[in-house]
Structure formats: C-alpha cells, structure tokens
Protein backbone atom coordinates (compact mmCIF):
# COMPACT_ATOMS: atom_id res chain seq x y z
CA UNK A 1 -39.20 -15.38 15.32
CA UNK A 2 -36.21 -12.63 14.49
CA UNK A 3 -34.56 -13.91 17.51
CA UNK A 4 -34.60 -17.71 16.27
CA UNK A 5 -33.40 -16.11 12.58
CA UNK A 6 -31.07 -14.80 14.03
CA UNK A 7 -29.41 -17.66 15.90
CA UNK A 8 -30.34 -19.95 12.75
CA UNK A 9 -27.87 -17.02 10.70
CA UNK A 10 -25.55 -17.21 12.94
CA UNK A 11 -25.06 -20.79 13.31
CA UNK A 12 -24.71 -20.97 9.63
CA UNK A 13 -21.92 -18.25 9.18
CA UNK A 14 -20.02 -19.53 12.63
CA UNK A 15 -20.06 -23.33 10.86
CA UNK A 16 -18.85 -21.93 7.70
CA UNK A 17 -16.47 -20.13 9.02
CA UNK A 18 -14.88 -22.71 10.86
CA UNK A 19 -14.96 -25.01 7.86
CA UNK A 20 -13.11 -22.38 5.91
CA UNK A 21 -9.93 -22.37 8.77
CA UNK A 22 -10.52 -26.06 9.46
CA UNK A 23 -10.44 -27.15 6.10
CA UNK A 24 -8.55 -26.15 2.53
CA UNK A 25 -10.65 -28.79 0.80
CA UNK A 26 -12.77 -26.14 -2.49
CA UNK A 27 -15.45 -28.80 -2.90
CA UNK A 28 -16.14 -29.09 1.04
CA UNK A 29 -16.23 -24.99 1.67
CA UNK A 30 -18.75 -24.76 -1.21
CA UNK A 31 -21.18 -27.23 -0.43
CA UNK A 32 -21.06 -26.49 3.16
CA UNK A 33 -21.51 -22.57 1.93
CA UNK A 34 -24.31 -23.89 -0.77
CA UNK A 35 -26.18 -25.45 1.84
CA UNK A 36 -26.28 -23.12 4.10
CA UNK A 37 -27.72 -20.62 1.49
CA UNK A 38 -30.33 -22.78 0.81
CA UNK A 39 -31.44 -23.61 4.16
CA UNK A 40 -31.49 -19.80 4.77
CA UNK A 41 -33.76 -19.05 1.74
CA UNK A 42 -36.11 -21.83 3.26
CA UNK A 43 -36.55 -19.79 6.29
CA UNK A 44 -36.93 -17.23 4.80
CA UNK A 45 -34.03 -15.62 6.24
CA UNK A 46 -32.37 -13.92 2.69
C-alpha cells in the first residue's frame, strides 16, 4: 500500500508540475493543485 501512495503522490506532484510550466492560466494551476489535495486526503496520503 506505501508503494501505490507513493506512485498516487507522485503522479499528482509530476501533473502539477507540468501544469505549472505548461500553463500561466491562476485559475487552472489552482484547481488542478486543489484537486489534487483533495484526492490525496481521500487516500489518506496527507
């Protein structure tokens, strides 16, 4: 289960982090950061 956290976290960062150099739109970088946050606190991950 850590390893699948893990992979989960580190999906979510690598997305958001490509969204931030993709992208300059404010509104998209915080929902995409927003929603990653929550799906993290649903697994329990933070």
């Amino acid at each position: 289960m850590r390893f699948v956290k893990g992979v989960v976290l580190g999906t979510i960062i690598t997305a958001s982090a490509m969204m931030l150099y993709s992208e300059s739109v404010d509104d998209g970088k915080k929902k995409m950061i927003k929603k990653g946050k929550q799906f993290a606190r649903k697994i329990g991950i933070s």
